[in-house]
C-alpha atoms as a PDB file:
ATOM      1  CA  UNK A   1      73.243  48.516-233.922  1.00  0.00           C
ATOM      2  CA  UNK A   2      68.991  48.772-234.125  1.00  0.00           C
ATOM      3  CA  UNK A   3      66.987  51.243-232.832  1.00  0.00           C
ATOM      4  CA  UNK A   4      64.166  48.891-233.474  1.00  0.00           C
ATOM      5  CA  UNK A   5      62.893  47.877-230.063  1.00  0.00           C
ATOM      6  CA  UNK A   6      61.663  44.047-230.574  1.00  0.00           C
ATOM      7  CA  UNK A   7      59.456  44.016-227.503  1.00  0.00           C
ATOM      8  CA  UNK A   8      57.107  46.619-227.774  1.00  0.00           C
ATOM      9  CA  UNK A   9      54.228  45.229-228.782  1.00  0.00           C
ATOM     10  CA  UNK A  10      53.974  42.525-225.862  1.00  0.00           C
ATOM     11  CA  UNK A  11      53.326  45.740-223.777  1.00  0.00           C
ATOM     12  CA  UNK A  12      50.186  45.567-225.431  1.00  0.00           C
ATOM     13  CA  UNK A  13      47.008  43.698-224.947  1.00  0.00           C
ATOM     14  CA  UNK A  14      45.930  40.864-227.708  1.00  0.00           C
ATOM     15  CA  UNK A  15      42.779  41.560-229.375  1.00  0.00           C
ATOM     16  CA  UNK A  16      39.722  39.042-229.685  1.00  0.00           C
ATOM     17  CA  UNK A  17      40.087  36.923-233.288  1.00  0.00           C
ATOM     18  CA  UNK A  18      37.085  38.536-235.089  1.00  0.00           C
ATOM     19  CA  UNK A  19      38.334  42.317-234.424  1.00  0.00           C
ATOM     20  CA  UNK A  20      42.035  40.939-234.924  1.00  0.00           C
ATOM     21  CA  UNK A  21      40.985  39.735-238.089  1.00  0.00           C
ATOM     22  CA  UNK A  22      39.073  43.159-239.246  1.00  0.00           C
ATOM     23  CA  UNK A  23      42.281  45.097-238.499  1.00  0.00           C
ATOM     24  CA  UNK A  24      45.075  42.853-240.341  1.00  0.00           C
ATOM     25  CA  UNK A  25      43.162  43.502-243.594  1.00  0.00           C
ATOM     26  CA  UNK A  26      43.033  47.152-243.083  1.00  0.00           C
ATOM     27  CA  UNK A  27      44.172  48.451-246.709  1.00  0.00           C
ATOM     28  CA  UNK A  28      44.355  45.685-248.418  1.00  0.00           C
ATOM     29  CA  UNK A  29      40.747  44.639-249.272  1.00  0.00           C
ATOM     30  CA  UNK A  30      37.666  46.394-251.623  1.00  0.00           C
ATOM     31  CA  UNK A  31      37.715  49.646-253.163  1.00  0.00           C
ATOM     32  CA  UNK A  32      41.097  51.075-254.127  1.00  0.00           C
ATOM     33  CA  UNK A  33      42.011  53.929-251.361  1.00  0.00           C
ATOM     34  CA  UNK A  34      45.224  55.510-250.585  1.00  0.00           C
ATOM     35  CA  UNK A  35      46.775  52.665-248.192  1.00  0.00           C
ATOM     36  CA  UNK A  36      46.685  50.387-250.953  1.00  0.00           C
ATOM     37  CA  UNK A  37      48.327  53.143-253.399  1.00  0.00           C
ATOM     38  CA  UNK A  38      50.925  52.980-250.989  1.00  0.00           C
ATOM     39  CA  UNK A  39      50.769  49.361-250.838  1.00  0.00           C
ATOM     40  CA  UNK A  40      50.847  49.299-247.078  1.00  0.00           C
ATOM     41  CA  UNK A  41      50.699  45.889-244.922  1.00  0.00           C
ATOM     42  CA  UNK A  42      49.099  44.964-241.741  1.00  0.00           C
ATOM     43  CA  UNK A  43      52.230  42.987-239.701  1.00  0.00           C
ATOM     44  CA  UNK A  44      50.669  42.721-236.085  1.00  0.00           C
ATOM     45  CA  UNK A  45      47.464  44.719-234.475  1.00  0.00           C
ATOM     46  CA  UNK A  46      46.962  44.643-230.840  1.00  0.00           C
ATOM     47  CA  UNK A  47      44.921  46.760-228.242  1.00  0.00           C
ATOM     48  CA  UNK A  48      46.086  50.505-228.831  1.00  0.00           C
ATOM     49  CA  UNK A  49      49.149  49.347-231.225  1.00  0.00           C
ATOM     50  CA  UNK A  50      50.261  48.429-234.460  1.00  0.00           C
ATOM     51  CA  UNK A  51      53.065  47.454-237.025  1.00  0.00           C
ATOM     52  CA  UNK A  52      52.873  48.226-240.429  1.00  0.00           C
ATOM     53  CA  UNK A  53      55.367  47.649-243.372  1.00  0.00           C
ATOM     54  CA  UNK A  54      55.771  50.064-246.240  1.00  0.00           C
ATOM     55  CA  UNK A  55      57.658  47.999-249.024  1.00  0.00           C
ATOM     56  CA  UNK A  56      60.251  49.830-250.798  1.00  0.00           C
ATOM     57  CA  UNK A  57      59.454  50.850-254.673  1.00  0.00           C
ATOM     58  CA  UNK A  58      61.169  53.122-256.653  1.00  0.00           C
ATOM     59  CA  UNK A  59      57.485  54.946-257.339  1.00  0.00           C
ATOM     60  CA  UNK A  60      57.972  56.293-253.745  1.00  0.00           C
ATOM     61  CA  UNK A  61      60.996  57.959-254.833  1.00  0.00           C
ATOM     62  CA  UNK A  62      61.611  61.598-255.053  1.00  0.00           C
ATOM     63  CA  UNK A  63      63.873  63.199-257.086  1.00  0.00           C
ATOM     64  CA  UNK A  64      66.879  63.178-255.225  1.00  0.00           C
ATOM     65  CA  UNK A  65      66.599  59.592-255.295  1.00  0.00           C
ATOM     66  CA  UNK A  66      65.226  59.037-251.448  1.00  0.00           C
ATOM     67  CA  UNK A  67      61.665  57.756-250.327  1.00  0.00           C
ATOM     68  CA  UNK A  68      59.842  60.745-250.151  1.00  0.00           C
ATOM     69  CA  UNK A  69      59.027  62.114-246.699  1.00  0.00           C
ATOM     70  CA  UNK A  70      55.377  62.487-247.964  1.00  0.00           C
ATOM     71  CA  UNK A  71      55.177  58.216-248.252  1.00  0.00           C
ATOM     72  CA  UNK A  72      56.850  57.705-244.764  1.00  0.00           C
ATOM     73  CA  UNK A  73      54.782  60.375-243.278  1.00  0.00           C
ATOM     74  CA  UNK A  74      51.927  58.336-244.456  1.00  0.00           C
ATOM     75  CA  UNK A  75      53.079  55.134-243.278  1.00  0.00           C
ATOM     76  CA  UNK A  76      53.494  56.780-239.639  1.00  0.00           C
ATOM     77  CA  UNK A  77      49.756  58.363-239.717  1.00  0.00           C
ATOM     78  CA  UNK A  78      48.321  54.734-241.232  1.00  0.00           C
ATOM     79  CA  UNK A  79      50.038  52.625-238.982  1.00  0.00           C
ATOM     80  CA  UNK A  80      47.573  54.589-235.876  1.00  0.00           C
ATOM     81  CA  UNK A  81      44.873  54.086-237.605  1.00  0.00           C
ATOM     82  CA  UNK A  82      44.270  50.050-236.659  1.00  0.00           C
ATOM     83  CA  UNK A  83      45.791  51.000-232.914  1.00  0.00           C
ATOM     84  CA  UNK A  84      42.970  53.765-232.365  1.00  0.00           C
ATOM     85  CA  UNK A  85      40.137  52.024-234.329  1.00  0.00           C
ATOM     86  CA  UNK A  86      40.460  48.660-232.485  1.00  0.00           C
ATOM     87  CA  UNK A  87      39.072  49.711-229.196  1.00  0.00           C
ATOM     88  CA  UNK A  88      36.242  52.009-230.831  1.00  0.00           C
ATOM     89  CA  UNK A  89      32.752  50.650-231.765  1.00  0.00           C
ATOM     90  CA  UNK A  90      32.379  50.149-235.492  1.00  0.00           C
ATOM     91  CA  UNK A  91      31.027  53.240-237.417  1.00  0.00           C
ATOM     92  CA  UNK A  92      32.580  55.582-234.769  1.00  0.00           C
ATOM     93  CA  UNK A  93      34.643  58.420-236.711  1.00  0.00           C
ATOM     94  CA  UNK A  94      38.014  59.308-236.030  1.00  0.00           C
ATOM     95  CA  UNK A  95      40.198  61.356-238.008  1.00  0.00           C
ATOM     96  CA  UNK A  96      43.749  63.011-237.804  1.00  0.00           C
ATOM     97  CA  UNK A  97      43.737  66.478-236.525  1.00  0.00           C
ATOM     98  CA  UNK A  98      47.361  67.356-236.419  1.00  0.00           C
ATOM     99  CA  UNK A  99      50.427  65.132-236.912  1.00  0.00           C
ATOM    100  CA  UNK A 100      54.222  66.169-236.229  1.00  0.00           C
ATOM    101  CA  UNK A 101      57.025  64.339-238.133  1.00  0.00           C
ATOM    102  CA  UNK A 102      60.507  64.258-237.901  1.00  0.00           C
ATOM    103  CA  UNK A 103      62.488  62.800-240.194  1.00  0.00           C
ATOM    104  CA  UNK A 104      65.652  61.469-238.956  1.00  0.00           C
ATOM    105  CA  UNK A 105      67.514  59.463-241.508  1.00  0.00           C
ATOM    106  CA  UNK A 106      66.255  58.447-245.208  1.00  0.00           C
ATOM    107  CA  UNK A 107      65.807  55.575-247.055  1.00  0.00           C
ATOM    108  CA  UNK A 108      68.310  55.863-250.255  1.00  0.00           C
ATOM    109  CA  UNK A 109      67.670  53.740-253.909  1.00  0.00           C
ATOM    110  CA  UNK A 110      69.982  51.309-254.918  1.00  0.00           C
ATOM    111  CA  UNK A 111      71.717  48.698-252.409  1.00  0.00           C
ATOM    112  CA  UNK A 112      70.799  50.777-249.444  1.00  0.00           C
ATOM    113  CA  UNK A 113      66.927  50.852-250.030  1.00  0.00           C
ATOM    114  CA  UNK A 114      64.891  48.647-247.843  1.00  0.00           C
ATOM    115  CA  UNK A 115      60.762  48.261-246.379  1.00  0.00           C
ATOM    116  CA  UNK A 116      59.921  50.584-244.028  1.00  0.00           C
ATOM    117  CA  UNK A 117      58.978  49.165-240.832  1.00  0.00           C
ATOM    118  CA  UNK A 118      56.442  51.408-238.780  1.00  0.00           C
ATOM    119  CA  UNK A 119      54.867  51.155-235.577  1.00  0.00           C
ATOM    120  CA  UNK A 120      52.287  53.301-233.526  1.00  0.00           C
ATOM    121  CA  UNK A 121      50.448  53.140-230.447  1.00  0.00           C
ATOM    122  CA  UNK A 122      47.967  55.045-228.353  1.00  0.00           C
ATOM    123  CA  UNK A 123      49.507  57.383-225.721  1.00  0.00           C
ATOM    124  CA  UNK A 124      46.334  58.447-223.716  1.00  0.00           C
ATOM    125  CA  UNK A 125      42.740  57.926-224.793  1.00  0.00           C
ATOM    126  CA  UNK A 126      40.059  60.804-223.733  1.00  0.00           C
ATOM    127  CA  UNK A 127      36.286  60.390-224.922  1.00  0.00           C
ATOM    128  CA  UNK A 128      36.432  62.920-228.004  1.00  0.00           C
ATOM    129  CA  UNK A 129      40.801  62.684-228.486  1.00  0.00           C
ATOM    130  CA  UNK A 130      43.336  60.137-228.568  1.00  0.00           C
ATOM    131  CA  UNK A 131      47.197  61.111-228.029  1.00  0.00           C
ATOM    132  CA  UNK A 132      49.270  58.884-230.388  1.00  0.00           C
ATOM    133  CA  UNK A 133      52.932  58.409-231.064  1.00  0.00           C
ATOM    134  CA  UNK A 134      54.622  56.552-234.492  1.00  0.00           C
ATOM    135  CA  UNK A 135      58.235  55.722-235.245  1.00  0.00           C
ATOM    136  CA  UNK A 136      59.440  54.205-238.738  1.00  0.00           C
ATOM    137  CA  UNK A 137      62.303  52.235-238.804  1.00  0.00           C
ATOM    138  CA  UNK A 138      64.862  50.457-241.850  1.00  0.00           C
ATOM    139  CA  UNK A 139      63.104  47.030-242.144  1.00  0.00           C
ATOM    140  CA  UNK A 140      66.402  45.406-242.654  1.00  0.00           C
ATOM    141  CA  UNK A 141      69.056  48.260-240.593  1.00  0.00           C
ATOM    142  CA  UNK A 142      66.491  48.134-237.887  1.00  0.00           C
ATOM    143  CA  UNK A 143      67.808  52.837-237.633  1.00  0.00           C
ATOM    144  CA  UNK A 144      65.239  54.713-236.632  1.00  0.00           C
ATOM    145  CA  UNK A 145      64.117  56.631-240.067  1.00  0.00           C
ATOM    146  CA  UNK A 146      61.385  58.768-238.375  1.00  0.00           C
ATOM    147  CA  UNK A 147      59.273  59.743-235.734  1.00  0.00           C
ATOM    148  CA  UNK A 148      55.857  61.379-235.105  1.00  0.00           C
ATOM    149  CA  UNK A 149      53.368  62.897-232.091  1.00  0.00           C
ATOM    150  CA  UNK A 150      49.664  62.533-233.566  1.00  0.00           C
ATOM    151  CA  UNK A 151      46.216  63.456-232.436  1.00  0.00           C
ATOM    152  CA  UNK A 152      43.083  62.019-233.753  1.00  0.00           C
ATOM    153  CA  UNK A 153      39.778  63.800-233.367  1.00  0.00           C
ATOM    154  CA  UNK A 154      36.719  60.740-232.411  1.00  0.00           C
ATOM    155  CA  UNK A 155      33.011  61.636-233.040  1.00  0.00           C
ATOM    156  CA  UNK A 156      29.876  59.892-232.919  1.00  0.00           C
ATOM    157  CA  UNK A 157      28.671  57.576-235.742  1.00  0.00           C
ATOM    158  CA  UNK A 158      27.450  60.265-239.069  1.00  0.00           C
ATOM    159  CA  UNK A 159      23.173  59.303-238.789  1.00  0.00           C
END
């Protein structure tokens, strides 16, 4: 049975085609950051929400053999990113300012590994904070792997 919830992102607004299109590149495009490290991927943006995948590779192993909690907790603050930055102007700032994970299950090598499927919306939006929520899930089991509660600080534009 999946915990994966199918529907979700129809509770959430479409975005217009040029900002759409700004937000499915996010990480995969220009200078080499962190998201492309990770070699993170855009699925669907929308209006306060988005899905991100997380490809399994055995260079996001730890030693015990399972992803390590370090790549899925970064998968879970990414996948916020496009879902906050959508609705801000461009060249606003926003930035994570505290982030709680739990991990619930893990994602084992061999014929268990699989993507991970993350997705993260925008709980309540206030003029300098924005409440956020992520939850990672087996791309092919559909189990919940993880969850997380995040808060991003927004400021004005650096001059």
């Amino acid at each position: 049975m999946s915990d994966f919830d199918p529907g979700r992102a129809e509770r959430f607004a479409l975005l217009d085609s040029e900002t759409n299109a700004r937000w499915e590149g996010f990480g995969a495009s220009g200078e080499t950051t962190f998201p492309m490290l990770l070699g993170v991927r855009v699925e669907e943006v929308r209006a306060d929400y988005c899905r991100m995948r997380l490809p399994f590779r055995t260079e996001l192993l730890q030693a015990a053999g399972l992803l390590h909690g370090g790549a899925m907790a970064s998968l879970l603050d990414h996948v916020v990113v496009p879902a906050v930055g959508a609705q801000l102007a461009q060249g606003v700032n926003y930035s994570t300012v505290d982030m709680h994970v739990q991990f619930l299950r893990g994602v084992v090598a061999g014929e268990g590994a699989e993507d991970v499927v993350a997705e993260g919306w925008v709980v309540r939006r206030g003029r300098r904070t924005v409440f956020c929520e992520a939850e990672a899930f087996g791309g092919t089991t559909g189990k919940l792997l993880a969850k997380s509660v995040l808060t991003y600080a927004v400021s004005a534009p650096a001059s």
